[in-house]
N, C-alpha and C. Protein backbone atom coordinates (compact mmCIF):
# COMPACT_ATOMS: atom_id res chain seq x y z
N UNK A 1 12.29 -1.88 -47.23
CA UNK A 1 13.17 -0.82 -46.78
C UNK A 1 13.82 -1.24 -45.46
N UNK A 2 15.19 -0.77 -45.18
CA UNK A 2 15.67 -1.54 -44.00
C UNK A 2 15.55 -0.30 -43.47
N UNK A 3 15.39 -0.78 -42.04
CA UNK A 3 15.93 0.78 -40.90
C UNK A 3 16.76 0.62 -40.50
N UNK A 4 17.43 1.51 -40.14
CA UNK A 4 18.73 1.65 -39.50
C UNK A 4 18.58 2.25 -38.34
N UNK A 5 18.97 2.13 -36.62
CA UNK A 5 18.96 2.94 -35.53
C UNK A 5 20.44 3.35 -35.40
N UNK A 6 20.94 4.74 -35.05
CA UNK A 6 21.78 5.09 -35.20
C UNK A 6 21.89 6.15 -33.51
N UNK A 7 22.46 5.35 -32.67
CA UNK A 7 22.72 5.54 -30.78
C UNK A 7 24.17 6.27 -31.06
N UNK A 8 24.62 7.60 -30.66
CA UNK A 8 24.91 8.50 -30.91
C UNK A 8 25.53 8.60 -29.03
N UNK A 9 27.21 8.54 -29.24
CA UNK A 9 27.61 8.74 -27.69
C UNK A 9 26.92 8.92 -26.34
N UNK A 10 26.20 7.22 -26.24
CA UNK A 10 25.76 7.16 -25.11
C UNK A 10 26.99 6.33 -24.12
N UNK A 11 27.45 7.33 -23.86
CA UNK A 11 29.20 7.12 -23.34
C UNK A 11 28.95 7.38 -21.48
N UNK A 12 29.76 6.85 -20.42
CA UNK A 12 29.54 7.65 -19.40
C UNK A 12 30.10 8.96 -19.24
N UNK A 13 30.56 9.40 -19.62
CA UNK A 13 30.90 10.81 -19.18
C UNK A 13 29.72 11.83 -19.65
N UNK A 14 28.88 11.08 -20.94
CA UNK A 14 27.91 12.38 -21.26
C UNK A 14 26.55 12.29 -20.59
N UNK A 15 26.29 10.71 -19.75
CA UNK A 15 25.27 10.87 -18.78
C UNK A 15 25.37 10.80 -17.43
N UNK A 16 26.84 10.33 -16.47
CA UNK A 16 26.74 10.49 -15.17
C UNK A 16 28.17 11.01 -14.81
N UNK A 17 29.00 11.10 -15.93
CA UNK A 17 30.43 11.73 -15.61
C UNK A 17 30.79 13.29 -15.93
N UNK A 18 31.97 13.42 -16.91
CA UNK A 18 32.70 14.91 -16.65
C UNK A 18 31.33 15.82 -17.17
N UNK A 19 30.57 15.28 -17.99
CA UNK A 19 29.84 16.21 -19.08
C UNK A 19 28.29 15.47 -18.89
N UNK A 20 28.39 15.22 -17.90
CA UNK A 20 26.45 14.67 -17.84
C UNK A 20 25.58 14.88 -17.26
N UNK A 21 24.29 14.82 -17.61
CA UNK A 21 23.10 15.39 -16.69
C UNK A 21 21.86 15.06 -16.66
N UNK A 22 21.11 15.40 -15.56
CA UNK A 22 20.01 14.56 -14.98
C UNK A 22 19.26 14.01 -16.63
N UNK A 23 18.84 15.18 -17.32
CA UNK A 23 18.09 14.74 -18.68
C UNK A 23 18.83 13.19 -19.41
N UNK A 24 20.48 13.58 -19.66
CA UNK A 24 20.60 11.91 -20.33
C UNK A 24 20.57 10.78 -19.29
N UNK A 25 20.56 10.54 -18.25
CA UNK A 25 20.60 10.06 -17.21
C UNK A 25 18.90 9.06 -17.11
N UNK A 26 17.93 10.24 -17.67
CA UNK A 26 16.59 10.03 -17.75
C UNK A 26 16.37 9.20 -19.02
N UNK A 27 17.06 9.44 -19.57
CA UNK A 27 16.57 9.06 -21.16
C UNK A 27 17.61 7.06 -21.09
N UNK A 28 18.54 6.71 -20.61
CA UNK A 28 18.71 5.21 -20.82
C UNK A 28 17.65 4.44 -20.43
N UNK A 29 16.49 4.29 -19.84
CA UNK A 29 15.56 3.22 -20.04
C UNK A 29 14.52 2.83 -20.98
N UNK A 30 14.43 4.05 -21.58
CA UNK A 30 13.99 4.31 -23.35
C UNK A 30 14.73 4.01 -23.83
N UNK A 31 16.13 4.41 -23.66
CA UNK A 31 17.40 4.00 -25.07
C UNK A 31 17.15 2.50 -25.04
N UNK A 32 17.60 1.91 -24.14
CA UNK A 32 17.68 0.44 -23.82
C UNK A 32 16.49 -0.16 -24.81
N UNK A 33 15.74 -0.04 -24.07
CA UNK A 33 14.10 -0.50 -24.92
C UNK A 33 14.13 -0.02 -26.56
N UNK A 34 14.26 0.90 -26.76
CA UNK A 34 14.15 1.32 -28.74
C UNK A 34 15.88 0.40 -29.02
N UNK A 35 17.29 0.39 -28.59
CA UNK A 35 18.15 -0.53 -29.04
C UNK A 35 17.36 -2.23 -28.99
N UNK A 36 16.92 -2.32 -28.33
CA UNK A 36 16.06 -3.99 -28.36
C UNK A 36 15.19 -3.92 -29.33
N UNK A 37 14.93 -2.98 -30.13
CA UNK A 37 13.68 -3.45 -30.84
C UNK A 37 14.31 -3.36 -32.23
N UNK A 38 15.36 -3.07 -32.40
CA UNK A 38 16.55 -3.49 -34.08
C UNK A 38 17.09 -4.64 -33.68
N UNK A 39 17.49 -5.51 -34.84
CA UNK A 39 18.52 -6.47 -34.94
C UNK A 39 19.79 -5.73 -34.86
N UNK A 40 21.02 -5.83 -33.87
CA UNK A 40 22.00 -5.56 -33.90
C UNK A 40 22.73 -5.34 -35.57
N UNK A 41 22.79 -5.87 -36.55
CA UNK A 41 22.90 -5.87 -38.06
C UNK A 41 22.53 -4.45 -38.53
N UNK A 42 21.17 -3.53 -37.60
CA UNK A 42 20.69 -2.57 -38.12
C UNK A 42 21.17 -1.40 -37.06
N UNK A 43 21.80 -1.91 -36.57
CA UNK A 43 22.24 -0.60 -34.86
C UNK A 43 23.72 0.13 -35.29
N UNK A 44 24.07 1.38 -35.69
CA UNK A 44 25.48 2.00 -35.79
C UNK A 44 25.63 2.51 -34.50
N UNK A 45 26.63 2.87 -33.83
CA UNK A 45 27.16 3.45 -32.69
C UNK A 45 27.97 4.26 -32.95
N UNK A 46 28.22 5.68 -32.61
CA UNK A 46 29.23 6.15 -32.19
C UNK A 46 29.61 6.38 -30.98
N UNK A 47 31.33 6.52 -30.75
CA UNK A 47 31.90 6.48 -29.28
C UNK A 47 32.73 8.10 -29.49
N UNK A 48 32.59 8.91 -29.00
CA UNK A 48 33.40 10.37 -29.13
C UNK A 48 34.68 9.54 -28.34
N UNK A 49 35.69 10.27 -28.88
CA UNK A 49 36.97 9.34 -28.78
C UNK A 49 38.11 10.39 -28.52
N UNK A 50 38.70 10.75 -27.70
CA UNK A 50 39.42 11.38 -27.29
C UNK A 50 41.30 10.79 -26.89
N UNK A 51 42.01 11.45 -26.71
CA UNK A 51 43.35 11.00 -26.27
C UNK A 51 43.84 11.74 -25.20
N UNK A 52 44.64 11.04 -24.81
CA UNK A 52 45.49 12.45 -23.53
C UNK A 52 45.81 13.88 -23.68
N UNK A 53 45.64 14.14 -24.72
CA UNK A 53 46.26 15.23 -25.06
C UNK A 53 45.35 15.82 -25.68
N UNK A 54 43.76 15.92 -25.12
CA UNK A 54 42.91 16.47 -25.37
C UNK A 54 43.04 17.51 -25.10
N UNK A 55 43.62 18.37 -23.87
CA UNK A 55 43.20 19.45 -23.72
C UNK A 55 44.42 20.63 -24.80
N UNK A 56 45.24 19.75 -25.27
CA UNK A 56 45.53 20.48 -26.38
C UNK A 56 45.37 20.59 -27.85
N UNK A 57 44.30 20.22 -28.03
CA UNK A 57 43.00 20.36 -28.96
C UNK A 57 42.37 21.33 -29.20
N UNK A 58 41.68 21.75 -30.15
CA UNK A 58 41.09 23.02 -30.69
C UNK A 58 39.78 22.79 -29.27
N UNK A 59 39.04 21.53 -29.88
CA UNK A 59 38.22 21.53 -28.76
C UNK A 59 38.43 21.64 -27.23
N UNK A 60 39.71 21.08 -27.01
CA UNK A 60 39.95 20.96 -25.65
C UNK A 60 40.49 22.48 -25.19
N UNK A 61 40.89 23.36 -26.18
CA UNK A 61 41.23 24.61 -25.63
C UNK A 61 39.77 25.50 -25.45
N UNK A 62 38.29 24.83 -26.01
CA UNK A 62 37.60 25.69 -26.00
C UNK A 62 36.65 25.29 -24.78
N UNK A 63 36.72 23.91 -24.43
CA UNK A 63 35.70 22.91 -23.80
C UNK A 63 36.92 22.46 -22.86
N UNK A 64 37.77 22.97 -21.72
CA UNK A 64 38.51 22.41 -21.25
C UNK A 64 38.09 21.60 -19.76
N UNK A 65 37.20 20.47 -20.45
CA UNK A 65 36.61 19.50 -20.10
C UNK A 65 37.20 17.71 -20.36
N UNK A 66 38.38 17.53 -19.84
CA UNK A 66 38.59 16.17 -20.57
C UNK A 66 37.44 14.99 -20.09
N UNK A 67 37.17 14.50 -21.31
CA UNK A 67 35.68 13.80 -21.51
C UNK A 67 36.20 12.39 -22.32
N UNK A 68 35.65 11.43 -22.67
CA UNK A 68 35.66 10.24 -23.39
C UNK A 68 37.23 9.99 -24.19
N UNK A 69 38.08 9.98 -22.87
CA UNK A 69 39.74 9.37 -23.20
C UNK A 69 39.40 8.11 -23.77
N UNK A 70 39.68 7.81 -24.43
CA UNK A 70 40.13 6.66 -24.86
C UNK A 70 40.53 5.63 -23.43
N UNK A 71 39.85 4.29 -23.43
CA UNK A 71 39.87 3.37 -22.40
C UNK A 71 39.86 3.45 -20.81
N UNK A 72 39.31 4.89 -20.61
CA UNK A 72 38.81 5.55 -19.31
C UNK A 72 37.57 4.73 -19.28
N UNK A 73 37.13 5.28 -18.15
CA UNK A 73 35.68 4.47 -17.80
C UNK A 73 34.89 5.88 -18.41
N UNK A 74 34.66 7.02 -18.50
CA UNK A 74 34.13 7.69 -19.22
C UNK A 74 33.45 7.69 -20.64
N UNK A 75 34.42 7.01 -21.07
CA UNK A 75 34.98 6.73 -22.84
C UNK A 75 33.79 5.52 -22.66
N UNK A 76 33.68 4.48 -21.98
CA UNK A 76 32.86 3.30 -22.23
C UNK A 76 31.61 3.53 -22.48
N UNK A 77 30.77 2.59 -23.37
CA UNK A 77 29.23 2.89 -23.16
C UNK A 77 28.68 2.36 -22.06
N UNK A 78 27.70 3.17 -21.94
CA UNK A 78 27.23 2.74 -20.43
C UNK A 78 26.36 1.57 -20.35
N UNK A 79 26.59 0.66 -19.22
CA UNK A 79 26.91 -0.97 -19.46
C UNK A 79 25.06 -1.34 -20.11
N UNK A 80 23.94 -0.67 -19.50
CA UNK A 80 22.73 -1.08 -19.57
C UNK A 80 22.78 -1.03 -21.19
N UNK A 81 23.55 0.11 -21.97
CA UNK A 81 23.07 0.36 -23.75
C UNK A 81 24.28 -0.70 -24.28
N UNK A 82 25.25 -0.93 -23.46
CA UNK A 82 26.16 -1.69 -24.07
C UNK A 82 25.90 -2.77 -24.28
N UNK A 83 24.68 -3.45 -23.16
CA UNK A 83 24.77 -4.97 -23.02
C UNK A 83 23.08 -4.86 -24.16
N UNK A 84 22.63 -4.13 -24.66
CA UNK A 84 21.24 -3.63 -25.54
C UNK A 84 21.92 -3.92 -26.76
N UNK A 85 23.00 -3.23 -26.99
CA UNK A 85 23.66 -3.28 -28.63
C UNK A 85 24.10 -4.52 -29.05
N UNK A 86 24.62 -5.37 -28.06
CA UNK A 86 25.36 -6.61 -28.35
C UNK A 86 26.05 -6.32 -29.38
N UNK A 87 26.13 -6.73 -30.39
CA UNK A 87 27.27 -6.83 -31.75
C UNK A 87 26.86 -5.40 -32.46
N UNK A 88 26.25 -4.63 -32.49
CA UNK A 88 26.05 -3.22 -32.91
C UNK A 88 27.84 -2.94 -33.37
N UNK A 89 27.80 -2.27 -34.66
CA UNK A 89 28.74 -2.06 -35.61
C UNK A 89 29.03 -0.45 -34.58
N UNK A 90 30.51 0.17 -34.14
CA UNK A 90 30.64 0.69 -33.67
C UNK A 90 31.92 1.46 -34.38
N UNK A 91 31.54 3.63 -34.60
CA UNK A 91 32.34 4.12 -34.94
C UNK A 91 32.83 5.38 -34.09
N UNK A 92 34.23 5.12 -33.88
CA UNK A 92 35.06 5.92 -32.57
C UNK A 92 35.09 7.42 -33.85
N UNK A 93 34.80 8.09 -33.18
CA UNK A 93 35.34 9.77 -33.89
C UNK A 93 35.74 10.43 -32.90
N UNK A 94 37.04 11.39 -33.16
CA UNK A 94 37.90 12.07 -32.47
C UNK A 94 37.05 13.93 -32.79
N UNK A 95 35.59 13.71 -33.24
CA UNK A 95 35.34 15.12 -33.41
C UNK A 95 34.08 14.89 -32.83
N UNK A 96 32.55 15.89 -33.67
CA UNK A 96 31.81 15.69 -32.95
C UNK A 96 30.47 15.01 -34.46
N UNK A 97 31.24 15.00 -35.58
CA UNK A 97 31.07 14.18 -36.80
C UNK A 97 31.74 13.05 -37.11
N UNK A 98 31.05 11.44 -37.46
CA UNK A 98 31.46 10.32 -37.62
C UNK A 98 31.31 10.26 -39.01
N UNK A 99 32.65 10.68 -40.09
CA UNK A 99 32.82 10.58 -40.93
C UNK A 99 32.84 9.17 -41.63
N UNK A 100 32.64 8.40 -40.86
CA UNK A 100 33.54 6.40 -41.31
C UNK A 100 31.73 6.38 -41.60
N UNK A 101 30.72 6.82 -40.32
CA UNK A 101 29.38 6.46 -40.13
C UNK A 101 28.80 6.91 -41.73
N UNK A 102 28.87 7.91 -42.04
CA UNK A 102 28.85 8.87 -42.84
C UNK A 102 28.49 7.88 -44.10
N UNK A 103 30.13 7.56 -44.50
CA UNK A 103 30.42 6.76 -45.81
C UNK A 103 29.85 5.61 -45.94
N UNK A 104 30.15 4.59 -44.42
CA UNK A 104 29.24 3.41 -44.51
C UNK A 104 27.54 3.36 -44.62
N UNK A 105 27.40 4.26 -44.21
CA UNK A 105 25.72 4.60 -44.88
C UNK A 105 25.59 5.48 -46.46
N UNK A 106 26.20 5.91 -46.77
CA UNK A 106 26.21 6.43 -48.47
C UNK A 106 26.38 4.76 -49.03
N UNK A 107 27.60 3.96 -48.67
CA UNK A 107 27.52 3.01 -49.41
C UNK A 107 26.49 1.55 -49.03
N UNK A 108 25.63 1.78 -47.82
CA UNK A 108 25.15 1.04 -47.97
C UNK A 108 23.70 1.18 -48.72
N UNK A 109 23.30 2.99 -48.58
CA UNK A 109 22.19 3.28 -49.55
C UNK A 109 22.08 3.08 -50.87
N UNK A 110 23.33 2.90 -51.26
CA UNK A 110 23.71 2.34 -52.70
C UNK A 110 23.01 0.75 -53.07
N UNK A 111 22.86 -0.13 -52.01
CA UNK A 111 22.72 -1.26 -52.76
C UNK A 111 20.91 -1.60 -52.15
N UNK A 112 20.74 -0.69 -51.07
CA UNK A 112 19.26 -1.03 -50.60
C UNK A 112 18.61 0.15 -50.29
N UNK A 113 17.21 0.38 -49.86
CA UNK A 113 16.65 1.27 -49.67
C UNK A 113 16.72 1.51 -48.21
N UNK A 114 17.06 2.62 -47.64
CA UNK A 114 16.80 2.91 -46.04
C UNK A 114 16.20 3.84 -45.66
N UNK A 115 15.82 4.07 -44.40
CA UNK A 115 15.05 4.91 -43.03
C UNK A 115 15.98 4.92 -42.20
N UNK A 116 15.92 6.04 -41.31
CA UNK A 116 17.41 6.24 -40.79
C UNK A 116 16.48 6.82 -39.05
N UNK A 117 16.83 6.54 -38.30
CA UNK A 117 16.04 7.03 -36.50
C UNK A 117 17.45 7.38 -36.04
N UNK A 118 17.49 8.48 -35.06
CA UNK A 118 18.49 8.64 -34.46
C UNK A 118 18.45 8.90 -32.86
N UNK A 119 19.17 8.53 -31.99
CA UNK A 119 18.90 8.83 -30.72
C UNK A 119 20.26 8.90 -29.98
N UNK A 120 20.07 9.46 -28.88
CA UNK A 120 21.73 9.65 -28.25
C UNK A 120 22.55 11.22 -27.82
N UNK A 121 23.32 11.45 -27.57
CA UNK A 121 23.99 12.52 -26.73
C UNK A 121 24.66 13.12 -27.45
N UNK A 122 25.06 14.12 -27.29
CA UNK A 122 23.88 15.51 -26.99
C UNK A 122 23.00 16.19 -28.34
N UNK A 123 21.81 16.16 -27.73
CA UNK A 123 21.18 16.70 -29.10
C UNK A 123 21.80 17.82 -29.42
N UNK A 124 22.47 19.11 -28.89
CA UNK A 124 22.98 20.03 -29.73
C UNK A 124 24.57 20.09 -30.01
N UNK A 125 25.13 18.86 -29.91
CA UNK A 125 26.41 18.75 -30.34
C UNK A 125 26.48 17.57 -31.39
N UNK A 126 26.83 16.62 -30.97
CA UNK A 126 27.08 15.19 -31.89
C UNK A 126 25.61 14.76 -32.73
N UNK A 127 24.73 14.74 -32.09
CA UNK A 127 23.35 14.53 -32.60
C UNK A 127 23.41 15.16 -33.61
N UNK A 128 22.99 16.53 -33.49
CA UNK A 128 22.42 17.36 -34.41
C UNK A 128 23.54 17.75 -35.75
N UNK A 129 25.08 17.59 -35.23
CA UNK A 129 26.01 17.69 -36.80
C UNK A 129 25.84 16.06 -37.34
N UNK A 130 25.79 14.93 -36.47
CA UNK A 130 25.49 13.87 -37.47
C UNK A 130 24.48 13.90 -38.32
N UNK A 131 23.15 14.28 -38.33
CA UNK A 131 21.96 14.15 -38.22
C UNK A 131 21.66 15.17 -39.71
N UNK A 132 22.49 16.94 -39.65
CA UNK A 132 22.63 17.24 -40.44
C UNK A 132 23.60 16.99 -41.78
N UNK A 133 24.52 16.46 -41.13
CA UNK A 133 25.52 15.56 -42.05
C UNK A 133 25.09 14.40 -43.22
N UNK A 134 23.97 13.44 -42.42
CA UNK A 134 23.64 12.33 -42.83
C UNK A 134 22.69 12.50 -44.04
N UNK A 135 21.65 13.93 -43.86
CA UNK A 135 20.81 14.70 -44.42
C UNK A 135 21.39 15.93 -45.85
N UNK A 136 22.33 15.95 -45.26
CA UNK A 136 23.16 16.60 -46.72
C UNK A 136 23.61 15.68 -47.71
N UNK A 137 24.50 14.23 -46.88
CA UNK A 137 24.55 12.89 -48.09
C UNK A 137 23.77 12.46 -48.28
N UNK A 138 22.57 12.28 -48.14
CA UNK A 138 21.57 11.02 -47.75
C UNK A 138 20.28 12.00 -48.33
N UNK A 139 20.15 12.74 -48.93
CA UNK A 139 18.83 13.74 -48.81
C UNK A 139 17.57 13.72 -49.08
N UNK A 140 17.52 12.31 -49.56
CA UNK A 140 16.31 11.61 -49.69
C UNK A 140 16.11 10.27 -48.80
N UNK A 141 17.07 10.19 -48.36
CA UNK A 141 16.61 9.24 -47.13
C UNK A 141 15.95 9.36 -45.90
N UNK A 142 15.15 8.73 -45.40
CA UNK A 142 14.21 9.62 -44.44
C UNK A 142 14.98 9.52 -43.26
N UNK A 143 14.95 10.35 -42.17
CA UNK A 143 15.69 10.58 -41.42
C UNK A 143 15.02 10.81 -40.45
N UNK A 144 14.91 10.39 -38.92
CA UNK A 144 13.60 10.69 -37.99
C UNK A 144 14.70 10.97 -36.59
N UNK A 145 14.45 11.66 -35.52
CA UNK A 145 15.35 12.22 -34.41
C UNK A 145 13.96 11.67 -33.20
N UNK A 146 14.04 10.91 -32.42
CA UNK A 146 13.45 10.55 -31.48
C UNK A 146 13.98 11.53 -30.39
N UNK A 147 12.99 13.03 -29.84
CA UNK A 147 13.38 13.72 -29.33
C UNK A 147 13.22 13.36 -27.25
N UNK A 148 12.54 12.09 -27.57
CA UNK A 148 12.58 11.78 -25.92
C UNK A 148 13.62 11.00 -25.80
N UNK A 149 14.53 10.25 -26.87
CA UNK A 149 15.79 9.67 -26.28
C UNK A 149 16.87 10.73 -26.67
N UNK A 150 16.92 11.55 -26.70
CA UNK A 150 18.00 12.29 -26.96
C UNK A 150 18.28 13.54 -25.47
N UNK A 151 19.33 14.08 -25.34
CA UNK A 151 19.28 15.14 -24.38
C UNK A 151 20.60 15.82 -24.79
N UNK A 152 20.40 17.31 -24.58
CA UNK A 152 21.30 17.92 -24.60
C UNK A 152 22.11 18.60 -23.47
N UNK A 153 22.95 19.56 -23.53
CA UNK A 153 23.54 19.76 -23.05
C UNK A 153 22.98 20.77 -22.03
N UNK A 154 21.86 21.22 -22.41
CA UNK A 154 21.06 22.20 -21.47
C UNK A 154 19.68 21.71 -22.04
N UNK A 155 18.62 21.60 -21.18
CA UNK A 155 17.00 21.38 -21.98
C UNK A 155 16.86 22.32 -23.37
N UNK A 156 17.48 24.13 -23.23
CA UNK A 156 17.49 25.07 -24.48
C UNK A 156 18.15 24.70 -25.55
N UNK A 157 19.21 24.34 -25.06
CA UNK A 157 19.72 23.72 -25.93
C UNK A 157 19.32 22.49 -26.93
N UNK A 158 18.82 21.49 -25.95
CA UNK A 158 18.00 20.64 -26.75
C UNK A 158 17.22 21.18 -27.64
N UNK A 159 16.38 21.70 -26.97
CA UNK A 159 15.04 22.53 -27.88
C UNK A 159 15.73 23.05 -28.90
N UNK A 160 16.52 24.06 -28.84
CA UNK A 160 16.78 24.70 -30.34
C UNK A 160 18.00 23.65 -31.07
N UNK A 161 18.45 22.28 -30.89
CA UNK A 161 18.55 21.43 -31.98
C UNK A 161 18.00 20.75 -32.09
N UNK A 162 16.58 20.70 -31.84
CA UNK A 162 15.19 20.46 -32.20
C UNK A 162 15.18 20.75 -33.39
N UNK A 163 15.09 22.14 -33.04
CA UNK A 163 14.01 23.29 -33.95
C UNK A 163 15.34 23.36 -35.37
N UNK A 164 16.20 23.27 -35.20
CA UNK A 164 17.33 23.29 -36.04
C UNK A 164 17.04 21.69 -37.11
N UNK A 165 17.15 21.00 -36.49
CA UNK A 165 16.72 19.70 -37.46
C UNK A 165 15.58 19.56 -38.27
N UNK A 166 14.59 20.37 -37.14
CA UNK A 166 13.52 20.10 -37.74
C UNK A 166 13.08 21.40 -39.10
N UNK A 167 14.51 22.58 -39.04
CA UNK A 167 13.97 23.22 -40.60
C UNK A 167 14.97 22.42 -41.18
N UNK A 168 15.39 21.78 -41.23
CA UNK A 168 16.25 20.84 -42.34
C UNK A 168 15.81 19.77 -42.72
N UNK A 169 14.39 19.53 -42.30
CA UNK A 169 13.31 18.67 -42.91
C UNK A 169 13.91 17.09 -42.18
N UNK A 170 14.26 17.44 -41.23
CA UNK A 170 14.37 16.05 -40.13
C UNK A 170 13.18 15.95 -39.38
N UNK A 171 12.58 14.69 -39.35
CA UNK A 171 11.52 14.48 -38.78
C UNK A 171 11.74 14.12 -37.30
N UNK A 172 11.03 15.27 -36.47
CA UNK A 172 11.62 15.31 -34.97
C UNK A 172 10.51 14.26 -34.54
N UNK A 173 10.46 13.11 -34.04
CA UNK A 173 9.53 12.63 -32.86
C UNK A 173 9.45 12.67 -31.35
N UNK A 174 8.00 12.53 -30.71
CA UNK A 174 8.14 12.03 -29.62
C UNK A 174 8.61 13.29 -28.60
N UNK A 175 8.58 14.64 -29.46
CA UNK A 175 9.19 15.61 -28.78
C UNK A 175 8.39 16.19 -27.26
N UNK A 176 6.86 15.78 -27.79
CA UNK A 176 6.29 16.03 -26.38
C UNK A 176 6.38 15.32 -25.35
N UNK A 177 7.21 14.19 -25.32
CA UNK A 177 7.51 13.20 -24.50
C UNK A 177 8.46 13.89 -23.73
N UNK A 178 9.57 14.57 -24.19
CA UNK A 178 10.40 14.93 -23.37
C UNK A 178 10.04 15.45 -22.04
N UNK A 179 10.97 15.62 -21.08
CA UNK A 179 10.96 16.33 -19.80
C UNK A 179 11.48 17.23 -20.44
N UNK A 180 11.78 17.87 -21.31
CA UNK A 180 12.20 19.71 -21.40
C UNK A 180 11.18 20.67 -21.15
């Protein structure tokens, strides 16, 4: 069975810029360490991907927060997970679902068997719709949420897309690890 680690906008803006906080801030020296322990071959990335003209966006009219522009220093991964991923296969989404991520894992479950770990920013935004996403295509693929590398947007928040994954039969780990 192959595993797959799947690092979920560990971007700067969602741990020391427009949208970040002490919790993801806490969590890159774990990220770092669990990205080293896959072969890059087995690492997906997403980058939340934005344009100038974010704030005239559904999101940007609701979140009028401009966050991960496109080729801002925001937008970049942050250099310690960047220089961890090395060649890590990387998918930009303009929402808070990586539809490309999506398909390339339906078709790669097609030819092999997988395990799927997920870690990365924010557990109750991008995390938790990939995570349920991957679990609606994928629904027999096992699916595990490493809840000490993940952080959300508030610690409550974390917690209840915890508790949200975990009735959708996502296997939460490591949750007592957290600082929440």
């Amino acid at each position: 069975m192959r595993s797959i680690l799947i690092v979920i906008d560990m971007q700067n803006d969602f741990i020391d810029g427009a949208l970040g906080t002490k919790e993801a801030e806490a969590i890159i020296e774990g990220a770092v360490k669990k990205i080293r322990s896959y072969a890059p071959e087995d690492i997906f990335v997403t980058m939340d991907t934005h344009t100038e003209d974010y704030e005239e966006t559904q999101e940007g009219r609701i979140l009028p927060v401009p966050h991960c522009v496109k080729g801002t220093h925001g937008w970049q991964i942050r250099k310690e997970i960047k220089e961890a991923l090395r060649e890590a296969r990387i998918f930009e989404k303009p929402s808070f679902g990586a539809g490309a991520l999506i398909r390339e894992l339906e078709e790669t479950a097609k030819k092999e068997k997988l395990a799927i770990e997920m870690i990365g920013l924010c557990t109750d935004i991008c995390v938790v719709v990939n995570a349920l996403a991957i679990k609606t295509y994928l629904p027999e693929v096992p699916l595990r949420v490493d809840a000490s590398l993940c952080a959300g947007t508030t610690p409550q928040m974390h917690r209840a897309a915890l508790m949200t994954m975990r009735s959708c039969q996502i296997l939460i780990e490591n949750e007592e690890g957290t600082e929440y």
